[in-house]
Protein backbone atom coordinates (compact mmCIF):
# COMPACT_ATOMS: atom_id res chain seq x y z
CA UNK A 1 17.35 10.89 -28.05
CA UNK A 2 13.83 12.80 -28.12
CA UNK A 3 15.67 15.74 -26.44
CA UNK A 4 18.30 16.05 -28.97
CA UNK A 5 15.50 15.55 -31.82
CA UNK A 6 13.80 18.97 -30.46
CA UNK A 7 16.83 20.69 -30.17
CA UNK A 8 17.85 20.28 -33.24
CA UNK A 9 14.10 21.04 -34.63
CA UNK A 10 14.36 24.08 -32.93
CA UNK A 11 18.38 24.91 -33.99
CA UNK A 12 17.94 23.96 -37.82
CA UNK A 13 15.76 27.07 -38.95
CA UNK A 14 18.61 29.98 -37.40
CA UNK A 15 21.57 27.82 -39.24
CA UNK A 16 19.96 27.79 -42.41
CA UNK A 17 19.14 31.28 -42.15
CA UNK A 18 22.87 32.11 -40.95
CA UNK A 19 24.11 30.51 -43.84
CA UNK A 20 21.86 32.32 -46.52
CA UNK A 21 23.20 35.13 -44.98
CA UNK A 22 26.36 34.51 -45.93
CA UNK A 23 24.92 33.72 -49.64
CA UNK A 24 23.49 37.50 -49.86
CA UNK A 25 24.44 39.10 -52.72
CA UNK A 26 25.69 42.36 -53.09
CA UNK A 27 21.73 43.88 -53.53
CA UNK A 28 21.58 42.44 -49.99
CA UNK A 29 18.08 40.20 -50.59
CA UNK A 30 17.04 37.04 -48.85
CA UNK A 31 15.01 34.88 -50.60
CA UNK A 32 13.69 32.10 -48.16
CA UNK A 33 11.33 28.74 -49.77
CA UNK A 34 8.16 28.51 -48.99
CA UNK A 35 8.36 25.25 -47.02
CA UNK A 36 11.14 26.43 -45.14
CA UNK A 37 8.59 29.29 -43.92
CA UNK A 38 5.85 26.54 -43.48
CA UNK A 39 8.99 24.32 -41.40
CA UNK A 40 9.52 28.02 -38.90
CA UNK A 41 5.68 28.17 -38.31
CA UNK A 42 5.32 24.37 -37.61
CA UNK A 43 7.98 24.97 -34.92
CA UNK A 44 6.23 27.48 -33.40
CA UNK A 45 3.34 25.77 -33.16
CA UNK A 46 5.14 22.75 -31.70
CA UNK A 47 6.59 25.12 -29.51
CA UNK A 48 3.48 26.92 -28.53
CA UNK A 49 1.31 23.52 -28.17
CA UNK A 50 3.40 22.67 -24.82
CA UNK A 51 2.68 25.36 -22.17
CA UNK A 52 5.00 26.14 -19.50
CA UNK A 53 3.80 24.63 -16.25
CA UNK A 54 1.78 21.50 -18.11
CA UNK A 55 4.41 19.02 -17.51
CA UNK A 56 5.74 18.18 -14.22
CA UNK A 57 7.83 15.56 -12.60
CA UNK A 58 9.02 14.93 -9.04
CA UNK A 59 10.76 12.62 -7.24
CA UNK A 60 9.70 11.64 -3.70
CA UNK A 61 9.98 8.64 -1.10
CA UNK A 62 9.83 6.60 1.82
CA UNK A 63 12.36 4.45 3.69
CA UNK A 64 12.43 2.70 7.58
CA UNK A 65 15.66 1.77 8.98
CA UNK A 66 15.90 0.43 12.71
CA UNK A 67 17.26 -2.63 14.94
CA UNK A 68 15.33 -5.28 16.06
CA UNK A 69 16.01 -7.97 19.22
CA UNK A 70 13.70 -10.72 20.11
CA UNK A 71 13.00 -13.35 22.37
CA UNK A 72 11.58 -16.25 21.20
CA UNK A 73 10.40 -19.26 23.04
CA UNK A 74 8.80 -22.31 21.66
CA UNK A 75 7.03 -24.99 24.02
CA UNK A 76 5.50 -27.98 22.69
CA UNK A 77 4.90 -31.81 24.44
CA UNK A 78 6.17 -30.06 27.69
CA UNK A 79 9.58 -29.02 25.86
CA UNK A 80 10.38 -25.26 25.46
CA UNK A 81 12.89 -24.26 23.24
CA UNK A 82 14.40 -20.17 23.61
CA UNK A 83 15.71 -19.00 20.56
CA UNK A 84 17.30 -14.80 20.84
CA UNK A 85 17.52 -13.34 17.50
CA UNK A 86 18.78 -9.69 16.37
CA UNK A 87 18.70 -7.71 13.06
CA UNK A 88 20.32 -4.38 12.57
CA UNK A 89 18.51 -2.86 9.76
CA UNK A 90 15.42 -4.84 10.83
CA UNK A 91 14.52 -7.18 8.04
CA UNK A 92 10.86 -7.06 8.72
CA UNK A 93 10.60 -3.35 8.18
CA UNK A 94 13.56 -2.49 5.93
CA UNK A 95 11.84 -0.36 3.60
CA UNK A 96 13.74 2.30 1.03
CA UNK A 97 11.33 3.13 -1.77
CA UNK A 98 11.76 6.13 -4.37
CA UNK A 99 8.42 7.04 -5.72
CA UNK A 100 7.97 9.05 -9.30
CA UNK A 101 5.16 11.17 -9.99
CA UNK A 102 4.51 12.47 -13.34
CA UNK A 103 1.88 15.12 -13.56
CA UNK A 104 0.38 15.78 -16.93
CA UNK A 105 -1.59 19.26 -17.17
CA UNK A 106 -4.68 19.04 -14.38
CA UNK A 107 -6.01 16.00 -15.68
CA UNK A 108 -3.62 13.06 -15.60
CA UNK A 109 -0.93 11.60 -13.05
CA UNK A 110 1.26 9.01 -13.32
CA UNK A 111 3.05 6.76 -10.08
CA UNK A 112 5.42 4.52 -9.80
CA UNK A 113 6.74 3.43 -6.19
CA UNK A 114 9.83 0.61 -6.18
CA UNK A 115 10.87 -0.47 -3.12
CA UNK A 116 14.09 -2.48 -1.95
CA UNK A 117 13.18 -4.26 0.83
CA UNK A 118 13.92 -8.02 2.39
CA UNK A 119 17.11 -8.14 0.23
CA UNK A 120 15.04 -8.13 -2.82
CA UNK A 121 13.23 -5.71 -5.28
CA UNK A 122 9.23 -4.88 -5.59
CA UNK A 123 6.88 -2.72 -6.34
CA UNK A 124 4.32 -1.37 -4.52
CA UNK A 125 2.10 0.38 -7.14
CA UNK A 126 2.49 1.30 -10.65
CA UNK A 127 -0.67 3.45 -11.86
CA UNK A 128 -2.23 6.30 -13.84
CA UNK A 129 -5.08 8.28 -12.41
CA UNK A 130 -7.37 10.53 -14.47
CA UNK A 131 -9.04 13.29 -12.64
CA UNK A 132 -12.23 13.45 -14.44
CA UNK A 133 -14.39 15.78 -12.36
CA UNK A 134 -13.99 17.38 -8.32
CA UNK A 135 -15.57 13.96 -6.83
CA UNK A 136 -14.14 11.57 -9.16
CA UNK A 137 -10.96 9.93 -10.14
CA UNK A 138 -10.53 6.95 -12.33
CA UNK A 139 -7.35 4.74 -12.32
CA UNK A 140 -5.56 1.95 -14.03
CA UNK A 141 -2.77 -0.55 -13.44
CA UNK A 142 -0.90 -1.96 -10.09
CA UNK A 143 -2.78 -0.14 -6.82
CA UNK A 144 -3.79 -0.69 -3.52
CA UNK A 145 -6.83 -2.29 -2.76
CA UNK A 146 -9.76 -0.12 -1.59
CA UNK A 147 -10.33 -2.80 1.61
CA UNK A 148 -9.97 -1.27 4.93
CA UNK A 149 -8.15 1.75 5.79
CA UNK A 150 -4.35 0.27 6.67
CA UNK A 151 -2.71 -0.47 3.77
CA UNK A 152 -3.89 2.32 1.32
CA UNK A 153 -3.41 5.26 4.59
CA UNK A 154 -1.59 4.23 7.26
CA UNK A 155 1.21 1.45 6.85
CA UNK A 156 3.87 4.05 5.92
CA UNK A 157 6.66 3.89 8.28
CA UNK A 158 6.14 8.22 8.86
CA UNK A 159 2.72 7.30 9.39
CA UNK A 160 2.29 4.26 11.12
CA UNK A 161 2.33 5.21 15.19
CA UNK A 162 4.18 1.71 15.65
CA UNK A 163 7.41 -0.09 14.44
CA UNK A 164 5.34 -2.86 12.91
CA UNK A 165 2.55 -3.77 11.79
CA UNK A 166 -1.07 -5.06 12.60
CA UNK A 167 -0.79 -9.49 11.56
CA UNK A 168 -3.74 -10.30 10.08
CA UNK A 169 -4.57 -7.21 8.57
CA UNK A 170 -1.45 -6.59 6.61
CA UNK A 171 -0.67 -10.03 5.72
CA UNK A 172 -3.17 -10.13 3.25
CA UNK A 173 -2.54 -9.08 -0.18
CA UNK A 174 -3.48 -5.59 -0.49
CA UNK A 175 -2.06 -4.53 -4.71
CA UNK A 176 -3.50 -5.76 -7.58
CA UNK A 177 -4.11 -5.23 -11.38
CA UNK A 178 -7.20 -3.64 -12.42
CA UNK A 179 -9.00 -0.31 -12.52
CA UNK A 180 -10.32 2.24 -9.87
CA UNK A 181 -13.06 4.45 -9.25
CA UNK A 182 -12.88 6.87 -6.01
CA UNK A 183 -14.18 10.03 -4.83
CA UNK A 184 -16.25 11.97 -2.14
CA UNK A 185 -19.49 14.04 -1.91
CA UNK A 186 -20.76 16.06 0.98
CA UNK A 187 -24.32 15.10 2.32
CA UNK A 188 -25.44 18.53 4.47
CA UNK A 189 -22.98 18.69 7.29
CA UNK A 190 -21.54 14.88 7.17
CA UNK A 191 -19.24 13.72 3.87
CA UNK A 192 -18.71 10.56 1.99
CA UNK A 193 -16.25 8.98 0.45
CA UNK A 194 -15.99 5.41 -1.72
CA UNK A 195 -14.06 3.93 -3.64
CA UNK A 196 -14.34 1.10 -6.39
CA UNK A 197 -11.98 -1.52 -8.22
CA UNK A 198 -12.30 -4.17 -10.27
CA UNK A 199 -9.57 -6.40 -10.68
CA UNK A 200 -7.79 -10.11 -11.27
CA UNK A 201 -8.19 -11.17 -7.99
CA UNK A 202 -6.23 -13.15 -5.77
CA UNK A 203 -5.64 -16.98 -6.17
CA UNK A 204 -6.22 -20.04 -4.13
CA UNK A 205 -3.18 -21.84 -2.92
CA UNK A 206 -2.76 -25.46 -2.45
CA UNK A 207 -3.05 -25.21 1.12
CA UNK A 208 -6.15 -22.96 1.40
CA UNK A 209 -3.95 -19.67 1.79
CA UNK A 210 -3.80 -16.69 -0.85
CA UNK A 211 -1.84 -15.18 -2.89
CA UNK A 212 -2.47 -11.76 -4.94
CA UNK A 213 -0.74 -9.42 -7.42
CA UNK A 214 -0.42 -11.10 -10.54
CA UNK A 215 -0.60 -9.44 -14.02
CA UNK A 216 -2.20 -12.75 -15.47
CA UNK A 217 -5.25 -14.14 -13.62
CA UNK A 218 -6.07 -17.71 -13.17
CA UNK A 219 -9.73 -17.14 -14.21
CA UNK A 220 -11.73 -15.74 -16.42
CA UNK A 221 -13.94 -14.24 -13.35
CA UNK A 222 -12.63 -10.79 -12.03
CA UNK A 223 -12.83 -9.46 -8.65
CA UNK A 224 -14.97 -6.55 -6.96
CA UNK A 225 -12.93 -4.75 -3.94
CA UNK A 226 -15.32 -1.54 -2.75
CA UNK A 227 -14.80 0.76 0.26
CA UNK A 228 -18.09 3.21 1.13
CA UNK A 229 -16.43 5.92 4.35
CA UNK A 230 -18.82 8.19 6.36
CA UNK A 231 -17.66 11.10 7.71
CA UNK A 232 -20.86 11.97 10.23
CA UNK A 233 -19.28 15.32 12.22
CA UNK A 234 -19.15 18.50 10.70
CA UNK A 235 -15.49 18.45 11.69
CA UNK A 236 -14.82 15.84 10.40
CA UNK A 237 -13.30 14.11 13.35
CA UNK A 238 -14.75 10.52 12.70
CA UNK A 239 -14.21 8.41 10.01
CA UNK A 240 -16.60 4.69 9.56
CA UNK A 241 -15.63 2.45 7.13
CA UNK A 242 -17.15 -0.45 5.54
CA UNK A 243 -15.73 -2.60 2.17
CA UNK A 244 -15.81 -6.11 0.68
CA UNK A 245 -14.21 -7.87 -1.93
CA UNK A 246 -16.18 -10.59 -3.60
CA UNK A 247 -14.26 -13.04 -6.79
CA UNK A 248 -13.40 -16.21 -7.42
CA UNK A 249 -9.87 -17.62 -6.34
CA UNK A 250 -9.76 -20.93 -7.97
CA UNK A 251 -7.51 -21.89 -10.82
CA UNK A 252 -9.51 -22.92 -14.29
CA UNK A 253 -9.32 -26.51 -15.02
CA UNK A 254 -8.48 -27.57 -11.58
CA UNK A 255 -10.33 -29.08 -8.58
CA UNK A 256 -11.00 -25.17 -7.40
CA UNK A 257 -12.08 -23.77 -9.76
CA UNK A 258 -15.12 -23.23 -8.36
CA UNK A 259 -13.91 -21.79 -5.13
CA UNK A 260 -14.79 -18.05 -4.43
CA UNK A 261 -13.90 -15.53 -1.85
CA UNK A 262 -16.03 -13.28 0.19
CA UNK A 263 -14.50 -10.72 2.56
CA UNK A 264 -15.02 -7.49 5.02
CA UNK A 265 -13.61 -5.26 6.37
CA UNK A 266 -14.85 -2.63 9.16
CA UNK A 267 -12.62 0.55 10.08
CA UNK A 268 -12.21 3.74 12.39
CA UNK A 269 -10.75 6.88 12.50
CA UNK A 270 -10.77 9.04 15.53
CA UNK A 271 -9.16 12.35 15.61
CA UNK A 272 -9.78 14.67 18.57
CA UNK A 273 -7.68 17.67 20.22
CA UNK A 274 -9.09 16.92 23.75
CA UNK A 275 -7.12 19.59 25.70
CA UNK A 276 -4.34 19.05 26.87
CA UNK A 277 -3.66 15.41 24.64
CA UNK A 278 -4.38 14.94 20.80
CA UNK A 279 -6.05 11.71 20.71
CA UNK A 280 -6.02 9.48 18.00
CA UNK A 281 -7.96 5.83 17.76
CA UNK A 282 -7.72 3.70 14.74
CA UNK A 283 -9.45 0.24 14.48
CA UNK A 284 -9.61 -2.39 11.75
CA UNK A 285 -11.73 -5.76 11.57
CA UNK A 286 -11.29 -8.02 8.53
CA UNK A 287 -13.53 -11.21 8.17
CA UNK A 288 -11.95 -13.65 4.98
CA UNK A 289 -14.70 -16.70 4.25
CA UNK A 290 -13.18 -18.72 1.15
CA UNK A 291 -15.52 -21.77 0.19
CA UNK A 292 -15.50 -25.09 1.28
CA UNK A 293 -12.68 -27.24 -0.75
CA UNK A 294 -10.78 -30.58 -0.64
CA UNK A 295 -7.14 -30.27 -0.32
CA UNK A 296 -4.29 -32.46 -1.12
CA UNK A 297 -2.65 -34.11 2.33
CA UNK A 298 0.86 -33.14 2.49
CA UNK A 299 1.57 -36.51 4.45
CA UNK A 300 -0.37 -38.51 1.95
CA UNK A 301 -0.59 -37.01 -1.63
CA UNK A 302 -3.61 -39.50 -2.20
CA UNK A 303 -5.73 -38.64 0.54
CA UNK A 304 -7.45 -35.28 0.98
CA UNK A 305 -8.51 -32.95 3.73
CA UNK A 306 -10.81 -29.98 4.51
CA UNK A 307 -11.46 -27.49 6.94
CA UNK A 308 -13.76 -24.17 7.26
CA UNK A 309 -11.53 -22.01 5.77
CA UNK A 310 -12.30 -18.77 7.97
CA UNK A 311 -9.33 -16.10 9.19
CA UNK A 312 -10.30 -12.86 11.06
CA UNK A 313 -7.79 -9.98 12.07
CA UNK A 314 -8.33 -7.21 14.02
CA UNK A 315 -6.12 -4.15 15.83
CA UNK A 316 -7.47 -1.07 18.10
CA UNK A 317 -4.81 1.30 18.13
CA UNK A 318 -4.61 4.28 20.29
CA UNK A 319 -2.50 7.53 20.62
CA UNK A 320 -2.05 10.77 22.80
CA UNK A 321 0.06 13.48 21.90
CA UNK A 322 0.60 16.84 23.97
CA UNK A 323 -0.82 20.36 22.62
CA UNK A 324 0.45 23.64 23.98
CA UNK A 325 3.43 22.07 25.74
CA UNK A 326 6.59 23.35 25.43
CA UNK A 327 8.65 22.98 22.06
CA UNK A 328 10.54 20.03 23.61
CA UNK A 329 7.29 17.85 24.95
CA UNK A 330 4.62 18.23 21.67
CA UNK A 331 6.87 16.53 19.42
CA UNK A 332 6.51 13.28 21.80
CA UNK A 333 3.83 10.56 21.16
CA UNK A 334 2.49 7.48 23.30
CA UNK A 335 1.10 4.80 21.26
CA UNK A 336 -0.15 1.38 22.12
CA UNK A 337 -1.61 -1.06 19.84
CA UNK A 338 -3.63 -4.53 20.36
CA UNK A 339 -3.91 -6.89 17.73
CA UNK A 340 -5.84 -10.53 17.40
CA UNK A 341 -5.67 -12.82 14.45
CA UNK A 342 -7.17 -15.79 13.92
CA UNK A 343 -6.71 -18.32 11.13
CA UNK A 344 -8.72 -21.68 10.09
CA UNK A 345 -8.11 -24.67 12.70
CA UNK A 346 -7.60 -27.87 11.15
CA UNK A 347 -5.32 -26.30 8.16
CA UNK A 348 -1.79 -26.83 8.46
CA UNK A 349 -1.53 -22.85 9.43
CA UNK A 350 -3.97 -22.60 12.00
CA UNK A 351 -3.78 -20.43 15.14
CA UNK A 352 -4.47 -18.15 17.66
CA UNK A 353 -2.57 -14.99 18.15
CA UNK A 354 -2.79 -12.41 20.43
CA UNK A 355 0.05 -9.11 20.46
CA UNK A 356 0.27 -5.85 22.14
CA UNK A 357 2.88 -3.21 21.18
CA UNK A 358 3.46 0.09 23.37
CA UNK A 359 5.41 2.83 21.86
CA UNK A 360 7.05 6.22 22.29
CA UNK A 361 7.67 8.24 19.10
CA UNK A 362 9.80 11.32 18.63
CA UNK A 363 8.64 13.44 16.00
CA UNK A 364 11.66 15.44 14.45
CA UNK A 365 9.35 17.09 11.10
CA UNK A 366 5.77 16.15 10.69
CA UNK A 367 7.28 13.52 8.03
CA UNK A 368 10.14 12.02 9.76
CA UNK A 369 10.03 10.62 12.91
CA UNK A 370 12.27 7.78 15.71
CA UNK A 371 9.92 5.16 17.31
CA UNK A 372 11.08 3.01 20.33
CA UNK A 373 8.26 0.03 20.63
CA UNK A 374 8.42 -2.71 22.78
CA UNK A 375 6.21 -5.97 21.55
CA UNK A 376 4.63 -9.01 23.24
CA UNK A 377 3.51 -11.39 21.19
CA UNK A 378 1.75 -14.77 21.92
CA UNK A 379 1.00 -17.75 19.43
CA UNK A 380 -0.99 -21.04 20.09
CA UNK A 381 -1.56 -23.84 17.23
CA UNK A 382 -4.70 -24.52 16.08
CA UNK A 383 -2.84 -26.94 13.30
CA UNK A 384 -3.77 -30.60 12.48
CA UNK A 385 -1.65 -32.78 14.30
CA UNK A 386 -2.51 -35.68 11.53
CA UNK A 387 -0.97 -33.08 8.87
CA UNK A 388 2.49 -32.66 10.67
CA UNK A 389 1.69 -29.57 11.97
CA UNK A 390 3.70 -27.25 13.96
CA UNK A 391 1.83 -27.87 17.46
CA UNK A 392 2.18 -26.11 20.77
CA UNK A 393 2.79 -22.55 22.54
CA UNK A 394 5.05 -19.46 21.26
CA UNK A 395 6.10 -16.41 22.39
CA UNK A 396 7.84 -13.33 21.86
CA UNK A 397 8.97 -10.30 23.25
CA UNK A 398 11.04 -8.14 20.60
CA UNK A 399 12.19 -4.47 21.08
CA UNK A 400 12.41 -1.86 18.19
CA UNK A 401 14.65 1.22 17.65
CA UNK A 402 13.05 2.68 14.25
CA UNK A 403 13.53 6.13 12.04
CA UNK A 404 11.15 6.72 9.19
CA UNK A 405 10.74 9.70 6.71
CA UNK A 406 9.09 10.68 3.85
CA UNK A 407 10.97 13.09 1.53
């Protein structure tokens, strides 16, 4: 509707000026009204005011498509259980997400990233970022956390090395509502980098897990998420990361509402060309301490229980790719990744897990790119038995066929 508005703003003036000339008498003079003059010049200006080049919009994206076949077995009181599972599309890393950028002269851009994934619709940010000077940008709305490195660089499917990814480290929420501060300075030969948010926070469930992402926080406390990077080689080779992200997580009015969150995060980045192999090393440790609380028993709603409510995650992640081959061998890369994660025992979700994943990627564009990963995965309870807890040994072997690209 605006765009037929401003055509016609912009058509009115030459019809009324076609039709007084069609009114001209015979001593051939034009007589025009002074607002209609003042009506051509506002148009101008309107016209004028909106640069070429000061608007722009583009349309990129993501999406992940691949198969998926697992092996499952389940042993518990000396009983194992196999149970062989398959998923063409893979459900766990089904990913097709537009993403709409809106650029506003040099100072201001819009995103907006959908995604349709698990059958279901999302979002995975939904932000404006003002670019107020060379080392500092300031944003608002739905963004990634700044905690770690993995979900706000790598856990693009054209990025990420691997078909899935790290437990631990991306099942934590990583969006949330708030602002953002980030930037980078150079200190002599080494740089910085941090990055700054404050935001709602994420919220205590009833079971001592989190959840995160919501517009409308359950307390009046907000949360502080910070990530400070060094960059100590002149080439800038290594990256050392360090954050936290400190808030309450209990509900107001409730028996938590008093329970806070502390958290940590430590991260790599290791980029080399070390003749004849491009190495690569990425590493992530996360450390989640949420306070002591008493939580209802799920086999006895009047009865309570607690436990030390301490996960931990971690992944090393190492790859090699050849330089100076042949056309045919530098577009291969080997990847392997080991991850741990470790949640509270005692809960009715602890555990101990333990997976390595070793993959060969086939890089068709530097954004789009087929993975073949084969993963072994192991599982053992750390669950209270008096809660009904799942008890007792799994594992898993699962193969993945994957393409990812970013357009």
């Amino acid at each position: 509707m605006k765009q037929v508005i401003s055509v016609l703003k912009c058509v009115l003036p030459f019809i009324c000026i076609a039709i007084s000339l069609n009114k001209v008498t015979a001593q051939n003079t034009i007589t025009l009204d002074s607002s209609f003059l003042d009506r051509i010049n506002t148009l101008e200006d309107e016209m004028n005011y909106k640069k070429s080049g000061e608007d722009h919009f583009m349309v990129v994206g993501l999406t992940t498509f691949g198969y998926a076949g697992s092996k499952t077995t389940n042993t518990a009181g000396g009983l194992s259980v196999v149970n062989k599972a398959n998923s063409l599309g893979d459900v766990d890393h089904y990913e097709f997400s537009p993403m709409f950028l809106w650029r506003h002269g040099d100072k201001f851009l819009m995103e907006f990233e959908p995604s349709f994934n698990n059958n279901g619709l999302s979002v995975n940010w939904a932000d404006i970022s003002y670019f107020a000077a060379p080392n500092l940008i300031i944003r608002a709305g739905y963004f990634v956390l700044p905690f770690g490195t993995y979900a706000k660089r790598e856990a693009a499917g054209w990025i990420d090395k691997l078909a899935t990814d790290p437990m631990g480290i991306a099942d934590l929420p990583s969006s949330d509502y708030g602002v953002e501060v980030e930037g980078g300075l150079p200190l002599g030969k080494m740089k910085m980098n941090y990055d700054l948010s404050l935001t709602n926070g994420m919220q205590l469930n009833t079971d001592g897990t989190l959840s995160g992402g919501f517009i409308v926080d359950n307390n009046r406390n907000k949360t502080i998420t910070g990530r400070l990077g060094l960059l100590p080689f002149s080439n800038s080779s290594l990256e050392i990361g360090i954050s936290g992200m400190f808030g309450k997580l209990g509900t107001d009015g409730t028996a938590y509402q008093n329970t806070s969150g502390k958290m940590y995060a430590f991260d790599l980045n290791y980029v080399k060309t070390l003749n004849p192999v491009l190495l690569n090393i990425k590493a992530q440790y996360n450390i989640v301490n949420i306070d002591d609380a008493n939580y209802i028993s799920p086999v006895d709603t009047t009865q309570t229980y607690t436990f030390k409510n301490q996960s931990k995650a971690g992944f090393v992640q190492c790859s090699i790719r050849p330089v100076g081959a042949n056309n045919f061998l530098k577009n291969f890369e080997l990847a392997g990744r080991y991850t741990n994660y470790t949640t509270p025992a005692n809960s009715t979700w602890g555990s101990n897990q333990h997976s390595f994943e070793l993959g060969l990627d086939y890089w068709l564009t530097w954004r789009s790119v087929l993975k073949i990963s084969y993963e072994s995965y192991k599982g053992t309870s750390t669950a209270s038995q008096a809660l009904n807890a799942n008890m007792g040994l799994t594992t898993t072997n699962t193969l993945y066929l994957q393409f990812s690209i970013q357009l």
